[in-house]
PDB file of N, CA and C in Angstrom:
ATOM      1  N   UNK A   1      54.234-131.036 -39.043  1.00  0.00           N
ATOM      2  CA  UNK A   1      53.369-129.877 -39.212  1.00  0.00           C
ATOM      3  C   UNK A   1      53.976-128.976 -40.272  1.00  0.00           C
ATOM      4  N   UNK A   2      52.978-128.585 -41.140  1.00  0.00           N
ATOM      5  CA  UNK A   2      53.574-128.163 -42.219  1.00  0.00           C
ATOM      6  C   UNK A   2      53.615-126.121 -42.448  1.00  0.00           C
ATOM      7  N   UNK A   3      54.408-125.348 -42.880  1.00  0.00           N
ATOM      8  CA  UNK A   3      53.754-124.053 -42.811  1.00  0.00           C
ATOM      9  C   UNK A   3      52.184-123.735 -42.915  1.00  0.00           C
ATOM     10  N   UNK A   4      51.483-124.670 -43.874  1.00  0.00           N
ATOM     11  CA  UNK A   4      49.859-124.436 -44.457  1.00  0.00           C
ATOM     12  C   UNK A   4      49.269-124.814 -42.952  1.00  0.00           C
ATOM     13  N   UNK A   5      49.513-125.828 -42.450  1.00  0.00           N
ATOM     14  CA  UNK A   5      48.921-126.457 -41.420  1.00  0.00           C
ATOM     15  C   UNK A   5      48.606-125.605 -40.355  1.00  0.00           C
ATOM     16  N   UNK A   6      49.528-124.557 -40.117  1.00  0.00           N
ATOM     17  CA  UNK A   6      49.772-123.431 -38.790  1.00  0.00           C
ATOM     18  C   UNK A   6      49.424-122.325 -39.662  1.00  0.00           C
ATOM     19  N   UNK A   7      49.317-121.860 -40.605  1.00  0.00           N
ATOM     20  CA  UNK A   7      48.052-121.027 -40.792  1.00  0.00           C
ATOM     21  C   UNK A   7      46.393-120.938 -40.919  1.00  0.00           C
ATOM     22  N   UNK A   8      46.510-122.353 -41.630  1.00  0.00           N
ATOM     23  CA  UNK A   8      45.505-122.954 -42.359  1.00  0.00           C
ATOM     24  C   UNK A   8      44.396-123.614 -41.428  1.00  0.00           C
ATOM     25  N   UNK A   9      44.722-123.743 -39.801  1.00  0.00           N
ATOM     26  CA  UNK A   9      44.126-124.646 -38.703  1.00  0.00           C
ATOM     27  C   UNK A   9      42.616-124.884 -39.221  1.00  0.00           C
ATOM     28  N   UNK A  10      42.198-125.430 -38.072  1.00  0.00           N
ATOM     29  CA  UNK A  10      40.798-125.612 -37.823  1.00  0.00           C
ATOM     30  C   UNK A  10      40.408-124.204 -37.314  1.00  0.00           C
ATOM     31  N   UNK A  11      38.685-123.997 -37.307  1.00  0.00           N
ATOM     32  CA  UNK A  11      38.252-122.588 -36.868  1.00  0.00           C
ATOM     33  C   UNK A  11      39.332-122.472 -35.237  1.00  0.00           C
ATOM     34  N   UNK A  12      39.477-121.035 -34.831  1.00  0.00           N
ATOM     35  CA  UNK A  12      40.270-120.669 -33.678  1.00  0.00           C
ATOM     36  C   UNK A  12      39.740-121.233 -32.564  1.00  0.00           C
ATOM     37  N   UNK A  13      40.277-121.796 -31.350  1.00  0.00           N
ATOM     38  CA  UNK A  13      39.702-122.011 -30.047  1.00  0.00           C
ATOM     39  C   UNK A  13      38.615-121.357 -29.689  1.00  0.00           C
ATOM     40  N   UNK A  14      37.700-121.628 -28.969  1.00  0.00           N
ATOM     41  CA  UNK A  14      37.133-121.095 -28.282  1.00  0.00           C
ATOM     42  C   UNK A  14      35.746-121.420 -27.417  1.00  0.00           C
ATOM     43  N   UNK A  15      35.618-121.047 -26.363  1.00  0.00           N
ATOM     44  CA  UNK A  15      34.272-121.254 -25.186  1.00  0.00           C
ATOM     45  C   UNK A  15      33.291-121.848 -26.047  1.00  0.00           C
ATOM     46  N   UNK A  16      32.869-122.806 -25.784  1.00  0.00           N
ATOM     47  CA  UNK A  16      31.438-123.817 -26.243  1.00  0.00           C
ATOM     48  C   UNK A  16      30.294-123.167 -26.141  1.00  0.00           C
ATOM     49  N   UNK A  17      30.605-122.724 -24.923  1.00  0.00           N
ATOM     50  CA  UNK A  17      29.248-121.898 -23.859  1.00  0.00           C
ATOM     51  C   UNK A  17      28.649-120.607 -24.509  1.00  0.00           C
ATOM     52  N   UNK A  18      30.104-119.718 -24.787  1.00  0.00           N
ATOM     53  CA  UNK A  18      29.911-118.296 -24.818  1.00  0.00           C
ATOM     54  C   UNK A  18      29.730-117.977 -26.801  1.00  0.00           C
ATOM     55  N   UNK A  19      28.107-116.951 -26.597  1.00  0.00           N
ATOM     56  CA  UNK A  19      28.947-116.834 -28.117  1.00  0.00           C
ATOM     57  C   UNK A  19      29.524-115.611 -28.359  1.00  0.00           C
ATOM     58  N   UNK A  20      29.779-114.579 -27.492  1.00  0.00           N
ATOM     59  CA  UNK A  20      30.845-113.628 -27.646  1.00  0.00           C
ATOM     60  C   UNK A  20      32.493-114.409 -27.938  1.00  0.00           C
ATOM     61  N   UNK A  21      32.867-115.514 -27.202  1.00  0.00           N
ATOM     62  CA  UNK A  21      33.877-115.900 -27.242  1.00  0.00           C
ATOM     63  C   UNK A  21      33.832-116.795 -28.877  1.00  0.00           C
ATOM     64  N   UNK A  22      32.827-117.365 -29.273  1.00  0.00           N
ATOM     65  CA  UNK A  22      32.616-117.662 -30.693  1.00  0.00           C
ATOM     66  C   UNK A  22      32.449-116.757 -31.730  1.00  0.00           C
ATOM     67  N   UNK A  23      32.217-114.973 -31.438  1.00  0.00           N
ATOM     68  CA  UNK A  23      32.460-114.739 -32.456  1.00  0.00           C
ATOM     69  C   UNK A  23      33.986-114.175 -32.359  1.00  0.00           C
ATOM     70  N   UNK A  24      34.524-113.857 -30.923  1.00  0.00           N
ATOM     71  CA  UNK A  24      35.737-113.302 -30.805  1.00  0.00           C
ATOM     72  C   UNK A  24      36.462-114.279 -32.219  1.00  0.00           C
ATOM     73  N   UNK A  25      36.536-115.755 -31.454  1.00  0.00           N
ATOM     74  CA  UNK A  25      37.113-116.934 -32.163  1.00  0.00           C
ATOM     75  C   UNK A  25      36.847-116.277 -33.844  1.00  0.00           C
ATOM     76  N   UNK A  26      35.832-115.862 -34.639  1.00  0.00           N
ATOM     77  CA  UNK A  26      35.443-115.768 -36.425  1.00  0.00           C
ATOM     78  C   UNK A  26      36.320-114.814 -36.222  1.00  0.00           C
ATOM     79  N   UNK A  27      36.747-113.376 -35.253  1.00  0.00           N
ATOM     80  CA  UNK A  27      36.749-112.210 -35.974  1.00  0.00           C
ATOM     81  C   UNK A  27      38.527-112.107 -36.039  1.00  0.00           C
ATOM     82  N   UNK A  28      38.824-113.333 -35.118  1.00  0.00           N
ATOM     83  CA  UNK A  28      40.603-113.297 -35.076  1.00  0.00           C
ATOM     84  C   UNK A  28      40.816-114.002 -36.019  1.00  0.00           C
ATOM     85  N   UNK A  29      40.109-114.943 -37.198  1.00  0.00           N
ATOM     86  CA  UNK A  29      40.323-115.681 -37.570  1.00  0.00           C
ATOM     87  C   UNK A  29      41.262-115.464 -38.945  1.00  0.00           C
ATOM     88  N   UNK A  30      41.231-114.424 -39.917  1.00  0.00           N
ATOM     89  CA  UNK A  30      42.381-113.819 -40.446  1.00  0.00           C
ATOM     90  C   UNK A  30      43.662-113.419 -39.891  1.00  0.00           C
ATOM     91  N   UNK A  31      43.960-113.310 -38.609  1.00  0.00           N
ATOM     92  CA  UNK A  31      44.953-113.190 -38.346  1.00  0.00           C
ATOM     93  C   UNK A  31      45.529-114.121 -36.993  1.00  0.00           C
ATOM     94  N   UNK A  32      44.916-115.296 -36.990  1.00  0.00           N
ATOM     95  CA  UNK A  32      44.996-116.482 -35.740  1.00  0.00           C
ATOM     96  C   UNK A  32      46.779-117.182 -36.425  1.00  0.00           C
ATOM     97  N   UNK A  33      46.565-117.427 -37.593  1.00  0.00           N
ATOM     98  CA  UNK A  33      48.072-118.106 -37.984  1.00  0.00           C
ATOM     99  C   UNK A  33      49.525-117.641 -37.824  1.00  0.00           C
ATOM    100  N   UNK A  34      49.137-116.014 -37.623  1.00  0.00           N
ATOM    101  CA  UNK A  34      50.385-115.513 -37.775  1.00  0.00           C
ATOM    102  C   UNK A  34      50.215-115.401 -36.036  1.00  0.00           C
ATOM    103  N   UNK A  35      49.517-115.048 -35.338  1.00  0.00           N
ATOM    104  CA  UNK A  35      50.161-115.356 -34.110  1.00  0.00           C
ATOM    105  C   UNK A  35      50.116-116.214 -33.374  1.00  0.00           C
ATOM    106  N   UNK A  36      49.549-117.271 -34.112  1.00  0.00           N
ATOM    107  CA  UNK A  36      49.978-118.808 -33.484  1.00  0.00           C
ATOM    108  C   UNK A  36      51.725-118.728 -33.762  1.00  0.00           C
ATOM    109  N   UNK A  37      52.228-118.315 -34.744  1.00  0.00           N
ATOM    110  CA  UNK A  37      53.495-118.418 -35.186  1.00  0.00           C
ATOM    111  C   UNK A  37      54.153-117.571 -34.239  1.00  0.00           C
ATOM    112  N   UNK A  38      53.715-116.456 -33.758  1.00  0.00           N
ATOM    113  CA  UNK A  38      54.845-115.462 -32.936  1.00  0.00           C
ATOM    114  C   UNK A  38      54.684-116.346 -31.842  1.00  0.00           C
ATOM    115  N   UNK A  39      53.750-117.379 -30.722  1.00  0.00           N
ATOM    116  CA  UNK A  39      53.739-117.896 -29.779  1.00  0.00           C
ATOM    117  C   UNK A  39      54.809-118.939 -30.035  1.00  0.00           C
ATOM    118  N   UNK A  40      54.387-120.013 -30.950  1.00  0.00           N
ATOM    119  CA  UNK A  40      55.087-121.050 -31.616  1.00  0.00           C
ATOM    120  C   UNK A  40      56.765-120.637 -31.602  1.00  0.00           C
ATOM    121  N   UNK A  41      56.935-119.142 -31.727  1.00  0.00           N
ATOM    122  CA  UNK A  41      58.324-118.640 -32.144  1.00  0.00           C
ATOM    123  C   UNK A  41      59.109-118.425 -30.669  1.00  0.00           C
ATOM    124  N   UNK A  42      58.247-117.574 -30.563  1.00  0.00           N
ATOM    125  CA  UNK A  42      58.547-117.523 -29.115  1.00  0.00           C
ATOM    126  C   UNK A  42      59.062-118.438 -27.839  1.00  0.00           C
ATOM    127  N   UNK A  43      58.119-119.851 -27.883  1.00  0.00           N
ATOM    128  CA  UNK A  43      58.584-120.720 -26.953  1.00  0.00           C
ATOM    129  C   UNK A  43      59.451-121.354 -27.545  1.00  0.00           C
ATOM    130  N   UNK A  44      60.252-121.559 -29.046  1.00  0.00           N
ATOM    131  CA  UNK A  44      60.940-122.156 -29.575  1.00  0.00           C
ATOM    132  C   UNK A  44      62.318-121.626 -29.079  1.00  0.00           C
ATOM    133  N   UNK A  45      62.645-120.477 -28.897  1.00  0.00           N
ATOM    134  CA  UNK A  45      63.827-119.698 -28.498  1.00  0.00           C
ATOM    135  C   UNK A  45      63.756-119.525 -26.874  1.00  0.00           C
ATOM    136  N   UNK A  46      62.825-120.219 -26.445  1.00  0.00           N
ATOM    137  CA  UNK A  46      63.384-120.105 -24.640  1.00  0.00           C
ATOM    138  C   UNK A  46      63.834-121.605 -24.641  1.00  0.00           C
ATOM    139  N   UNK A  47      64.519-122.084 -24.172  1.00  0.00           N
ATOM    140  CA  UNK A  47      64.930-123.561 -23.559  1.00  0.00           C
ATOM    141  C   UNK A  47      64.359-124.000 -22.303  1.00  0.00           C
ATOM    142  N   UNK A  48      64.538-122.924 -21.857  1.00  0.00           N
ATOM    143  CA  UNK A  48      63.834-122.898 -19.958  1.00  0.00           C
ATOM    144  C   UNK A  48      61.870-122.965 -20.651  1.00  0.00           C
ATOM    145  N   UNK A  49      61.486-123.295 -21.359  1.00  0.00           N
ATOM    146  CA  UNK A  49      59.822-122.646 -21.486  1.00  0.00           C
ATOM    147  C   UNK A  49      59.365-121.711 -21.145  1.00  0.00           C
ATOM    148  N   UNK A  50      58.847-121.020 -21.244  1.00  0.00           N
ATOM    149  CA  UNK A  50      57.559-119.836 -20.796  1.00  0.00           C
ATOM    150  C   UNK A  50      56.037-120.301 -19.888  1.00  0.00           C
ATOM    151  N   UNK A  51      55.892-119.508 -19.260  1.00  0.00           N
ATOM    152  CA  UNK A  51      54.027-119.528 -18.938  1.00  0.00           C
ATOM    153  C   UNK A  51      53.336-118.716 -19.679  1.00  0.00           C
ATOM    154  N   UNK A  52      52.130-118.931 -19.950  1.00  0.00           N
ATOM    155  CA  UNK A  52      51.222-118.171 -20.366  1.00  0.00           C
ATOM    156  C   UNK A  52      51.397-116.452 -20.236  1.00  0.00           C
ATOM    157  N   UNK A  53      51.700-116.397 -19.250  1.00  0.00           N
ATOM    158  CA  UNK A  53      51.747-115.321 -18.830  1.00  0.00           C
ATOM    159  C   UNK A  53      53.187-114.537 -19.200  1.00  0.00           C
ATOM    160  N   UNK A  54      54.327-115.309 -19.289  1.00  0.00           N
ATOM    161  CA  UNK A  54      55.702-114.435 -19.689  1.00  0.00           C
ATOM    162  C   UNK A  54      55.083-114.253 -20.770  1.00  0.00           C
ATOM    163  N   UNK A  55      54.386-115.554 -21.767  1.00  0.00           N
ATOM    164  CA  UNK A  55      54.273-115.286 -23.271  1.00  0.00           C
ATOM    165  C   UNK A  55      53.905-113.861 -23.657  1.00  0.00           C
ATOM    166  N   UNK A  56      52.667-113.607 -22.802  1.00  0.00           N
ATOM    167  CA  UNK A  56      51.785-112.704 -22.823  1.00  0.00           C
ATOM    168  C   UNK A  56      53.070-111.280 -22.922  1.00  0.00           C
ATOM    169  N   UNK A  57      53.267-111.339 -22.053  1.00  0.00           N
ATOM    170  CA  UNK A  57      54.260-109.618 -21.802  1.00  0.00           C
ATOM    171  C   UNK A  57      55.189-109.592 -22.776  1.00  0.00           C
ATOM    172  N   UNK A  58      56.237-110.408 -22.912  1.00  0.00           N
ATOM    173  CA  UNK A  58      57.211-110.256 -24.270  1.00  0.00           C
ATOM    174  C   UNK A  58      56.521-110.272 -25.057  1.00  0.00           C
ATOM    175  N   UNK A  59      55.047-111.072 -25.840  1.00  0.00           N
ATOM    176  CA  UNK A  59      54.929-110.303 -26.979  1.00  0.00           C
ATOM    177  C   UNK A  59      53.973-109.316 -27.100  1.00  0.00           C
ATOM    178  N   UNK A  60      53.591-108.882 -25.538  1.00  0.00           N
ATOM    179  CA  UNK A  60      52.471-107.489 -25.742  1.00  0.00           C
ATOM    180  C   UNK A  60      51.478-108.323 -26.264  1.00  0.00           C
ATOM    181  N   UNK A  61      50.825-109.140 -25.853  1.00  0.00           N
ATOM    182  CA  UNK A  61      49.822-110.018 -26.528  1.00  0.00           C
ATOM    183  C   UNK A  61      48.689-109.865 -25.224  1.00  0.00           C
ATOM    184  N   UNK A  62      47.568-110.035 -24.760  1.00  0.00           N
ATOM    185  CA  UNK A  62      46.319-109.842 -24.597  1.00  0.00           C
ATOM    186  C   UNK A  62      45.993-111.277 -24.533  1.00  0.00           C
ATOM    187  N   UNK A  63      45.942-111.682 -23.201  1.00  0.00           N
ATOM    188  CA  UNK A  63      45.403-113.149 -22.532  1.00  0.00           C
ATOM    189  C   UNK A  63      44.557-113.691 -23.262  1.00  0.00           C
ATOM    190  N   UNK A  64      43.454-112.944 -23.873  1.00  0.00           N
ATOM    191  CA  UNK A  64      42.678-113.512 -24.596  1.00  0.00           C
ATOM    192  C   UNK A  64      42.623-113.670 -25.701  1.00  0.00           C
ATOM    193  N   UNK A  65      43.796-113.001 -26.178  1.00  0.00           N
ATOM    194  CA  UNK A  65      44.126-113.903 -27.139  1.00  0.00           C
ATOM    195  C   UNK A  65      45.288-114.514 -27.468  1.00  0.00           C
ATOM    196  N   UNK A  66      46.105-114.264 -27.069  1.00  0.00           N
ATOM    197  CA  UNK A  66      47.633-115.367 -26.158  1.00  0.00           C
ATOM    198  C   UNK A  66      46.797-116.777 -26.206  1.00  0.00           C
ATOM    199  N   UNK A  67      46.287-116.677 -24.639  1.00  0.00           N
ATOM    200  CA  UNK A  67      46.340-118.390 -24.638  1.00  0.00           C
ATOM    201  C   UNK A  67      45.359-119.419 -25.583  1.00  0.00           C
ATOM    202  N   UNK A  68      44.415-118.995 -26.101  1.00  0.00           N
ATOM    203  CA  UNK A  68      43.763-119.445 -27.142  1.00  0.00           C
ATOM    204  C   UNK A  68      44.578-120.312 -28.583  1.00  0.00           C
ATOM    205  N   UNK A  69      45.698-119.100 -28.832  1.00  0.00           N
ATOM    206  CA  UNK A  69      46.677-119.351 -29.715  1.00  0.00           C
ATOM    207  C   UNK A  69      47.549-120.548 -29.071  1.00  0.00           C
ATOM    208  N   UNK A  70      47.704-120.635 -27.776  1.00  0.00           N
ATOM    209  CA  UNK A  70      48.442-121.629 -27.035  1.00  0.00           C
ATOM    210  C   UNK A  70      48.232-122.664 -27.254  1.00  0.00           C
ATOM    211  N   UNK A  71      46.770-122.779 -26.721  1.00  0.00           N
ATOM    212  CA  UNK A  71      45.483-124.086 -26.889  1.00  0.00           C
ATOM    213  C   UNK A  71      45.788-124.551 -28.230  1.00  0.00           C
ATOM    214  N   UNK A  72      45.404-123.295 -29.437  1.00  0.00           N
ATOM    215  CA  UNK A  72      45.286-124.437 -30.488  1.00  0.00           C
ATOM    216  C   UNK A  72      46.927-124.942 -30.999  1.00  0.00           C
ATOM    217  N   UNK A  73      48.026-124.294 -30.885  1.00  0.00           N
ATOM    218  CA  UNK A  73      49.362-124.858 -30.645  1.00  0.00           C
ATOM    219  C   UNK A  73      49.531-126.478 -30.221  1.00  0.00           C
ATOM    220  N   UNK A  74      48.809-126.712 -28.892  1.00  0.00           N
ATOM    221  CA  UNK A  74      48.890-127.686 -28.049  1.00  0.00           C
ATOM    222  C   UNK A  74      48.285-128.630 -28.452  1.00  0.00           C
ATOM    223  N   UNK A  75      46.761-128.313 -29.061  1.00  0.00           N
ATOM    224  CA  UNK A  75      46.082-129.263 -29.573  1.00  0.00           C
ATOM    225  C   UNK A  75      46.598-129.867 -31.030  1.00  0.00           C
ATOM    226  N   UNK A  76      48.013-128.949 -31.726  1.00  0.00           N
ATOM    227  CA  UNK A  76      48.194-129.282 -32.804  1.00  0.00           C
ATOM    228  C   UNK A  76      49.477-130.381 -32.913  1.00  0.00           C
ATOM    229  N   UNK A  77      49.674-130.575 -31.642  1.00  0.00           N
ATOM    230  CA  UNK A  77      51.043-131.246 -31.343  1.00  0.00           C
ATOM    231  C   UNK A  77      52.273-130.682 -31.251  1.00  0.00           C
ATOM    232  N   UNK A  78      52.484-129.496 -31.558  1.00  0.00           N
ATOM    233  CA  UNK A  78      53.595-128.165 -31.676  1.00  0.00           C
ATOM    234  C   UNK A  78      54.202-128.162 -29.912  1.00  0.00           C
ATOM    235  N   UNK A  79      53.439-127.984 -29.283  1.00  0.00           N
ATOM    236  CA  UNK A  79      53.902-127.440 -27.990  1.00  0.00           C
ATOM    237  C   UNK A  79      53.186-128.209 -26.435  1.00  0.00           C
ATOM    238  N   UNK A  80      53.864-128.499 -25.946  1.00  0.00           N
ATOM    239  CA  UNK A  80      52.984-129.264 -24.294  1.00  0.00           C
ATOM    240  C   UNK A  80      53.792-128.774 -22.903  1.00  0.00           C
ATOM    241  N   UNK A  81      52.623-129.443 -22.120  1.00  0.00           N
ATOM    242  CA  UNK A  81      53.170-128.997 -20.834  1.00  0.00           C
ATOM    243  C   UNK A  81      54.168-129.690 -20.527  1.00  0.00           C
ATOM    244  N   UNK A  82      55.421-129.067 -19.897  1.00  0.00           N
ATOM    245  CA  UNK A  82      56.765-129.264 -19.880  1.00  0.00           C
ATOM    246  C   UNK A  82      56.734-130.396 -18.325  1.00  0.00           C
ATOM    247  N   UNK A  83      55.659-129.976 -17.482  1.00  0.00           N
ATOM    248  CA  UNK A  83      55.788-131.132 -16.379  1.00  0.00           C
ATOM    249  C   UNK A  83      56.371-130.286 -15.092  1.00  0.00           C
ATOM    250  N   UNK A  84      56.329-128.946 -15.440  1.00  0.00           N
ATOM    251  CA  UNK A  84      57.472-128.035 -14.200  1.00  0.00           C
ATOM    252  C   UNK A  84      56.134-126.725 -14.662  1.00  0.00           C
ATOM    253  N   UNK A  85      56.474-126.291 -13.366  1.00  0.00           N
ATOM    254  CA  UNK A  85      55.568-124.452 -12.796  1.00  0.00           C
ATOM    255  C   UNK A  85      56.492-123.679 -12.648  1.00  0.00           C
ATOM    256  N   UNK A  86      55.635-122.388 -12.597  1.00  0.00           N
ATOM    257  CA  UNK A  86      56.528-121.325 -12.328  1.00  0.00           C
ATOM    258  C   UNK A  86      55.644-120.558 -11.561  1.00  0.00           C
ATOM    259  N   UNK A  87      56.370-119.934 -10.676  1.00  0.00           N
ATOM    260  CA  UNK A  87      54.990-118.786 -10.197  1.00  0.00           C
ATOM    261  C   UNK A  87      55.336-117.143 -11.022  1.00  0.00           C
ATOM    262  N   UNK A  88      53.903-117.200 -10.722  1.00  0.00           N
ATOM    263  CA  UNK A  88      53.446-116.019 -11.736  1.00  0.00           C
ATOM    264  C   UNK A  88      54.039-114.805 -10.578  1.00  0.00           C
ATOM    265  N   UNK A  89      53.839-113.550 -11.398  1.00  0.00           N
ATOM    266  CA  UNK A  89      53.522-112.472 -10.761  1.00  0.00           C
ATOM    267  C   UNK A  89      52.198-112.514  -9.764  1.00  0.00           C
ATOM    268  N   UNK A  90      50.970-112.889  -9.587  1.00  0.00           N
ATOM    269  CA  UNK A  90      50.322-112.973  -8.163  1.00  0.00           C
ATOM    270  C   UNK A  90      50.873-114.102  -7.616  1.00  0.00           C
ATOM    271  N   UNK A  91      51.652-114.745  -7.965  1.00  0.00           N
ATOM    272  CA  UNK A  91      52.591-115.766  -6.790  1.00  0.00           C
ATOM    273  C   UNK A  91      51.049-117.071  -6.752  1.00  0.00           C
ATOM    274  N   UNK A  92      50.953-117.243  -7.904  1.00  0.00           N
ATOM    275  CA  UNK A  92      50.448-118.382  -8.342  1.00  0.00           C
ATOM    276  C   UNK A  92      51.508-119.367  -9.030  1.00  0.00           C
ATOM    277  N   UNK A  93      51.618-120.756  -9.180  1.00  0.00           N
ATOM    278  CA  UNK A  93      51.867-121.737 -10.046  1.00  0.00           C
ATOM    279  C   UNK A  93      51.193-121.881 -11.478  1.00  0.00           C
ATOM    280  N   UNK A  94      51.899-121.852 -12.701  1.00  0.00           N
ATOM    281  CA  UNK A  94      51.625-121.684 -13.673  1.00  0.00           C
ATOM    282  C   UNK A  94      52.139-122.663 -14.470  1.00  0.00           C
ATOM    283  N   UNK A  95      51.660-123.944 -15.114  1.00  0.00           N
ATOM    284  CA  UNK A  95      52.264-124.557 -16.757  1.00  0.00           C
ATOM    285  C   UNK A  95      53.200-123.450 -16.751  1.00  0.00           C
ATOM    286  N   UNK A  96      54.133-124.561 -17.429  1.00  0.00           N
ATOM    287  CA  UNK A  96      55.632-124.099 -18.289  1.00  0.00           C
ATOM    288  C   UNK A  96      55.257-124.831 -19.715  1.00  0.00           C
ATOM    289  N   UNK A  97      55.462-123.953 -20.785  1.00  0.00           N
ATOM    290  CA  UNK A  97      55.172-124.550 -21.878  1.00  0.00           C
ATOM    291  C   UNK A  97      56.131-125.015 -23.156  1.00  0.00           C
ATOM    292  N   UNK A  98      56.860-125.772 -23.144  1.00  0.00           N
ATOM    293  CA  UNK A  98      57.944-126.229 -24.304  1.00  0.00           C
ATOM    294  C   UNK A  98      57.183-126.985 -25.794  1.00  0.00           C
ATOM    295  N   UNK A  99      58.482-126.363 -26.260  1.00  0.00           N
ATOM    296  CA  UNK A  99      58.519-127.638 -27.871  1.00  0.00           C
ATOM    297  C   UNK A  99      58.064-128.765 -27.503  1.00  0.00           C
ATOM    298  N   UNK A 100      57.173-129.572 -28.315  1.00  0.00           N
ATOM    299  CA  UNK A 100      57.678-130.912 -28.525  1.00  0.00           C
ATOM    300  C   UNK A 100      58.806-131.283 -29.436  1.00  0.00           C
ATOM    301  N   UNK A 101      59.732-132.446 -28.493  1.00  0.00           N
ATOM    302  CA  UNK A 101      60.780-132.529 -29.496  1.00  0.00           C
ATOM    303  C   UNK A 101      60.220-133.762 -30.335  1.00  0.00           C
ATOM    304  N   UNK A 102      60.845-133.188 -31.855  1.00  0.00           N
ATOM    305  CA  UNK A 102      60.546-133.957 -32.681  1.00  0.00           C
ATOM    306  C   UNK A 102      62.164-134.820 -33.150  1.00  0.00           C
ATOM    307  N   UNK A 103      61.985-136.159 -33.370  1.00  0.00           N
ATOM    308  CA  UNK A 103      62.640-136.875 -33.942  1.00  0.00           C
ATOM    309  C   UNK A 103      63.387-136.238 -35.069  1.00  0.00           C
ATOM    310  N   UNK A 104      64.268-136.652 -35.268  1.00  0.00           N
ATOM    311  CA  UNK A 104      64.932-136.118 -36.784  1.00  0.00           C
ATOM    312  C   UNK A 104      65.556-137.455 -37.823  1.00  0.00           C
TER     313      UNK A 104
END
């Protein structure tokens, strides 16, 4: 994955269904790369992974648009589910989300 690639994506995630959530998806779309990169950055410097939800609070980021940025991360091959939960603050089970490791 190249720097162009993680700015440059496909249009941003978003609901099939909804078209508020399709235009949310156009109107983040100038600034979807750079915080795909603070997520991307972010789970790169935990070892233990993150949930959705730590992501969310360390970077002051807004669920809705946090995990979207996640999604398209995941769908880009950058990041997957680690195979382990965590419980959240309502004492739910939550994905843990790591690097994929890449070969060198």
């Amino acid at each position: 994955m190249t720097q162009t690639e993680l700015y440059d994506s496909d249009f941003p995630a978003f609901q099939a269904h909804s078209e508020t959530s399709h235009d949310a998806a156009e109107a983040i779309m100038p600034n979807a790369g750079t915080l795909r990169r603070r997520v991307l950055d972010l789970i790169g410097v935990a070892p233990a992974g993150l949930t959705d939800e730590q992501i969310q609070f360390v970077l002051s980021m807004n669920p809705s648009t946090q995990r979207p940025r996640r999604i398209e991360l995941q769908r880009m091959g950058l990041i997957q589910d680690s195979g382990r939960k965590r419980v959240t603050r309502s004492g739910r089970k939550a994905v843990v989300w790591e690097l994929v490791a890449r070969e060198k």
